[in-house]
N, C-alpha and C. Protein backbone atom coordinates (compact mmCIF):
# COMPACT_ATOMS: atom_id res chain seq x y z
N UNK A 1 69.71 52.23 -50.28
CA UNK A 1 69.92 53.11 -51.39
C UNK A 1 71.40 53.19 -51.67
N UNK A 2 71.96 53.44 -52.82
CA UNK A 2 73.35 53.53 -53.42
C UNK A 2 73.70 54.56 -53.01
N UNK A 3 75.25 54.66 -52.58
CA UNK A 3 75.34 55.73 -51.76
C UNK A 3 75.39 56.84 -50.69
N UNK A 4 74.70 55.86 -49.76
CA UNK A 4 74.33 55.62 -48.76
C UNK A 4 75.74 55.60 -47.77
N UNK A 5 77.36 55.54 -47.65
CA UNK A 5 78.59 55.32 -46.90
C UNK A 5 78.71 57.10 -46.83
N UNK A 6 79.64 56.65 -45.77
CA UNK A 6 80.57 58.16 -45.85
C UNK A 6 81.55 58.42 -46.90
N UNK A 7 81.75 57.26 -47.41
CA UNK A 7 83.25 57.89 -48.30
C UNK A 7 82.74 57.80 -49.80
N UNK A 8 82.93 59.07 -50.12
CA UNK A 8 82.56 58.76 -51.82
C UNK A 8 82.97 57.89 -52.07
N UNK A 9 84.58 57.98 -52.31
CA UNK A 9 85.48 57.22 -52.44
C UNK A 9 86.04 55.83 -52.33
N UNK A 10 84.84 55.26 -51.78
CA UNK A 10 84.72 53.74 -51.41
C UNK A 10 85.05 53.12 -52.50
N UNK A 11 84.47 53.30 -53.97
CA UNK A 11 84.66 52.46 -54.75
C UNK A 11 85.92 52.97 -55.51
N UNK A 12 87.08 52.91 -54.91
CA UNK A 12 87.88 53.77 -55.55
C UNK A 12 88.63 52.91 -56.83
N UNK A 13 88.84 51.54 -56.47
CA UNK A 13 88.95 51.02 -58.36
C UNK A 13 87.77 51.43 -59.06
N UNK A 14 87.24 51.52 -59.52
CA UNK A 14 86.21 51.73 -60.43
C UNK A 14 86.55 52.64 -61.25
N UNK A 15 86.45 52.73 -62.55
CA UNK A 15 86.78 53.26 -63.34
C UNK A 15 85.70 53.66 -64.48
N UNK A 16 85.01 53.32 -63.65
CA UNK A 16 84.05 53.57 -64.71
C UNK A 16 83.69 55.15 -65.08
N UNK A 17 83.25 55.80 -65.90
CA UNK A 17 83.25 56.86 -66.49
C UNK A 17 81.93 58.03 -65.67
N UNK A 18 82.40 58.83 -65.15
CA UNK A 18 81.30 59.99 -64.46
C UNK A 18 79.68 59.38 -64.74
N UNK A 19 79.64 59.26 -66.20
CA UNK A 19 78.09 59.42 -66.48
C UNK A 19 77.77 58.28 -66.16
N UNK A 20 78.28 57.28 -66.53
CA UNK A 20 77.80 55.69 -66.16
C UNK A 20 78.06 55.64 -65.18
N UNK A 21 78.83 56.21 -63.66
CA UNK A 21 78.75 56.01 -62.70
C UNK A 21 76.99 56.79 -61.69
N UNK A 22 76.99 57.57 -62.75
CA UNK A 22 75.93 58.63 -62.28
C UNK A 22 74.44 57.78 -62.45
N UNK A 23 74.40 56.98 -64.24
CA UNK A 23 73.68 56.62 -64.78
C UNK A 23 73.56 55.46 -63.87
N UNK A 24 74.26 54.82 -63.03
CA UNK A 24 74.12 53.65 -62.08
C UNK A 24 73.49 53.86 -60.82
N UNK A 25 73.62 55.14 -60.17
CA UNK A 25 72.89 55.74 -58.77
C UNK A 25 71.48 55.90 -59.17
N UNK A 26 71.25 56.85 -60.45
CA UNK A 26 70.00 56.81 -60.81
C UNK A 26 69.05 55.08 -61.24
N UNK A 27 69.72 54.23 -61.77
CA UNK A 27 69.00 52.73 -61.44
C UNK A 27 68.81 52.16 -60.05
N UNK A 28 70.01 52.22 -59.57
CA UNK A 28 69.81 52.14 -57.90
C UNK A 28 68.44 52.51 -57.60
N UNK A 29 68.50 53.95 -57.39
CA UNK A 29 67.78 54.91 -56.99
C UNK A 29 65.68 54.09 -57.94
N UNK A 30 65.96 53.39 -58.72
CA UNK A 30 64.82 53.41 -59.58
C UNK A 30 64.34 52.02 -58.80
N UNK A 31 65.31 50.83 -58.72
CA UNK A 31 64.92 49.80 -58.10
C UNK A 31 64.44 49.76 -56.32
N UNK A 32 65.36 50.74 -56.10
CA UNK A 32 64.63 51.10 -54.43
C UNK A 32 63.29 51.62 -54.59
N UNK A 33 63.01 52.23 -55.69
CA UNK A 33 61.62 52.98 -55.30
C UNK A 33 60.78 51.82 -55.65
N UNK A 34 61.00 51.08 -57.03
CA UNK A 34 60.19 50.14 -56.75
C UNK A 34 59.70 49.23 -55.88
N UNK A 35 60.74 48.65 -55.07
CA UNK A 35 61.04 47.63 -54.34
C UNK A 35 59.97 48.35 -53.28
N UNK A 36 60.05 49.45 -52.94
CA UNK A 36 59.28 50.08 -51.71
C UNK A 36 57.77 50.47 -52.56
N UNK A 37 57.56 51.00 -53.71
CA UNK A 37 56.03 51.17 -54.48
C UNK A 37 55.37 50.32 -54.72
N UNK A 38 55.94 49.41 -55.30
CA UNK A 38 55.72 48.15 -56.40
C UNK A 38 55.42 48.82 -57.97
N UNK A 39 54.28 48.29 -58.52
CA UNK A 39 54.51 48.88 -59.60
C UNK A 39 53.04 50.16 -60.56
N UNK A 40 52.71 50.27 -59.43
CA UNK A 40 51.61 51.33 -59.38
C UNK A 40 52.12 52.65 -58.64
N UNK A 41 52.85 53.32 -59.28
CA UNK A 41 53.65 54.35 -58.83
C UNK A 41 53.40 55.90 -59.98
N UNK A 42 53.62 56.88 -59.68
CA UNK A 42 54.10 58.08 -60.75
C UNK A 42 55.45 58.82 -60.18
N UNK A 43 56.27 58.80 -60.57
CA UNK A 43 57.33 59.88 -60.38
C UNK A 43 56.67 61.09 -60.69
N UNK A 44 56.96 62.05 -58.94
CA UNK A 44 56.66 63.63 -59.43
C UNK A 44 58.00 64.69 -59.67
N UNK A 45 57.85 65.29 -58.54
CA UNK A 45 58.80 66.24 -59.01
C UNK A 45 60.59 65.70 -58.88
N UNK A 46 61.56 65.89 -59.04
CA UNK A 46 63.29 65.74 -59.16
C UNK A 46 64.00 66.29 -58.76
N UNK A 47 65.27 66.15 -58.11
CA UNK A 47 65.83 67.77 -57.18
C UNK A 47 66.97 66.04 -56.93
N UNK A 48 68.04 66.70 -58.05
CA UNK A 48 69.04 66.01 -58.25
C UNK A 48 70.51 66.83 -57.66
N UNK A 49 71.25 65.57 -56.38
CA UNK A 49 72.48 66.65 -55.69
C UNK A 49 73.58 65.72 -56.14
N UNK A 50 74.40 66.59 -56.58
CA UNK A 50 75.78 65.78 -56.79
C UNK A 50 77.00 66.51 -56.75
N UNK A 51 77.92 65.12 -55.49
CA UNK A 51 79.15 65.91 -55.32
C UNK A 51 79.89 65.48 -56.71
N UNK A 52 80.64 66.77 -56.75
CA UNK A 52 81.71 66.57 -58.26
C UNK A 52 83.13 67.05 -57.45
N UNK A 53 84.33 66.94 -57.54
CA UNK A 53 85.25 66.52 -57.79
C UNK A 53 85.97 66.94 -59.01
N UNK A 54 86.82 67.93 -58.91
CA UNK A 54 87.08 68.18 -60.64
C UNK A 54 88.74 67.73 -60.37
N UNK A 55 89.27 68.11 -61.60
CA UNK A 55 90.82 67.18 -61.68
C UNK A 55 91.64 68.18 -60.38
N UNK A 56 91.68 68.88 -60.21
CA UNK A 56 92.32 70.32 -59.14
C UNK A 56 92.00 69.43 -57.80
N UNK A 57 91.01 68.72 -57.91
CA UNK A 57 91.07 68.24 -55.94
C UNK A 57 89.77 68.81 -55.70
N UNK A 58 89.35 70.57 -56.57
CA UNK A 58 88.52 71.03 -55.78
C UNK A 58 86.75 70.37 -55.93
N UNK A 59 86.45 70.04 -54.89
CA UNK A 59 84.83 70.12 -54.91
C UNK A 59 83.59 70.53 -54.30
N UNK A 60 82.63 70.26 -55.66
CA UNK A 60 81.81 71.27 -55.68
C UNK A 60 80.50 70.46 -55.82
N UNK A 61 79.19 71.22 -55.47
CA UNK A 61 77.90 70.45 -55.08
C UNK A 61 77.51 70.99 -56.47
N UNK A 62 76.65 70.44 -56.95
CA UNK A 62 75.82 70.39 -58.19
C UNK A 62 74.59 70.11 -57.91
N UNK A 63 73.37 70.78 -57.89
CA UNK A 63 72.12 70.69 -57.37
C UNK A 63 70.81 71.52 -58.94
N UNK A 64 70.32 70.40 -58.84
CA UNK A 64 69.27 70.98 -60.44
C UNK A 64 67.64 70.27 -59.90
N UNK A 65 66.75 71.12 -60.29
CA UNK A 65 65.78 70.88 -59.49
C UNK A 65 64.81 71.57 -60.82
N UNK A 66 64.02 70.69 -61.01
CA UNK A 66 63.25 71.49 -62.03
C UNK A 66 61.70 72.10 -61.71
N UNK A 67 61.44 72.51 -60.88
CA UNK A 67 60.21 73.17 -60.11
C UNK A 67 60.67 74.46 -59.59
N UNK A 68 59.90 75.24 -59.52
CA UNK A 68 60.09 76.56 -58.84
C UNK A 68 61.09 76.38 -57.43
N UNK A 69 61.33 77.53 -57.73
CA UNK A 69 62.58 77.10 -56.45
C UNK A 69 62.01 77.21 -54.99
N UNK A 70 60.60 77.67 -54.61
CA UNK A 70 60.28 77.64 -52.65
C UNK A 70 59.71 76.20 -52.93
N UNK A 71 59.49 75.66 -54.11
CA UNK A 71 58.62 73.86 -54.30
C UNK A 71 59.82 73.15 -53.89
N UNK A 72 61.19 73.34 -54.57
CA UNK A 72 62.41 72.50 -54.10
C UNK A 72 63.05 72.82 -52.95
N UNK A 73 62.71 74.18 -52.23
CA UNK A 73 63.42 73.98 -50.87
C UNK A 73 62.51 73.71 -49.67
N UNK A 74 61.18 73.62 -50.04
CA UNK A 74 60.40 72.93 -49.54
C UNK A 74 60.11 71.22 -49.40
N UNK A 75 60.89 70.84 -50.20
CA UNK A 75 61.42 69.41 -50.56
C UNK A 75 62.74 69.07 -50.09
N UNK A 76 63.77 70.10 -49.88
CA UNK A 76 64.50 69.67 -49.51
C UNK A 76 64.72 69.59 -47.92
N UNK A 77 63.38 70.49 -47.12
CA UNK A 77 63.70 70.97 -46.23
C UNK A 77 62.98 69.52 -45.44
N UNK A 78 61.84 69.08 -46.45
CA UNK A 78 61.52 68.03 -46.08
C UNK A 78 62.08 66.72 -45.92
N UNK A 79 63.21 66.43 -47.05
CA UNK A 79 64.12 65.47 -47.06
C UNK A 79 65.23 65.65 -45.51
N UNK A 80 65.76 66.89 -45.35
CA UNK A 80 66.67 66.88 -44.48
C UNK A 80 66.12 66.48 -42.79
N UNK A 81 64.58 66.51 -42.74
CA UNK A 81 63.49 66.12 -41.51
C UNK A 81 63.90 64.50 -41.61
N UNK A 82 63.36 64.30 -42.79
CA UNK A 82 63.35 62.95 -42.84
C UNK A 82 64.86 62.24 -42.44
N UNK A 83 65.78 62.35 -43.25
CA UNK A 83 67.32 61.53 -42.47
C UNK A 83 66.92 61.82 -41.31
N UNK A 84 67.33 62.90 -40.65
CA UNK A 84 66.90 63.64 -38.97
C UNK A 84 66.46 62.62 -38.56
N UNK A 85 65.15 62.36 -38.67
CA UNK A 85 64.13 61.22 -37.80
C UNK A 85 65.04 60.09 -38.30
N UNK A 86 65.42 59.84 -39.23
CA UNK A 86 65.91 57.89 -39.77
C UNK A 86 67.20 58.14 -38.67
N UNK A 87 68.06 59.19 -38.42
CA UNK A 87 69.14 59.09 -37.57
C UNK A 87 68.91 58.86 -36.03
N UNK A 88 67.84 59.01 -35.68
CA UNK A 88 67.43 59.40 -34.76
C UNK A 88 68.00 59.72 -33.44
């Protein structure tokens, strides 16, 4: 999956613009699922995290989740199991 290093900052030439950098994780993110579904799949629910970085240095998490909120921290609580076990 894209994104996947420790350093945001890895791609630090890149210049490419916030949204098209964003708009590129989310294709990432579309070809991994395929690659692992194939092509008999439904996307359900979304619970989108992003570090931002503003011009000041300071940053800040950005998290939008469009389901009731105990559905997304029930998802997230499930995601954070899952790395857990992949780290093992």
């Amino acid at each position: 999956m894209a994104g996947m290093g420790d350093n945001p900052h890895a791609d630090a030439g890149d210049e490419r613009a916030p949204r098209a950098r964003l708009m590129q994780e989310v294709a990432d993110q579309m070809d991994a699922i395929e690659t692992d579904f194939g092509d008999k799949f439904e996307i359900g629910r979304v619970i989108t995290i992003v570090e931002v970085t503003g011009p000041d240095g300071d940053i800040g998490i950005r998290v939008r989740a469009g389901q009731l909120p105990w559905v997304s921290l029930g998802m997230l609580e499930w995601a954070k199991k899952s790395l857990e076990a992949a780290a093992g």
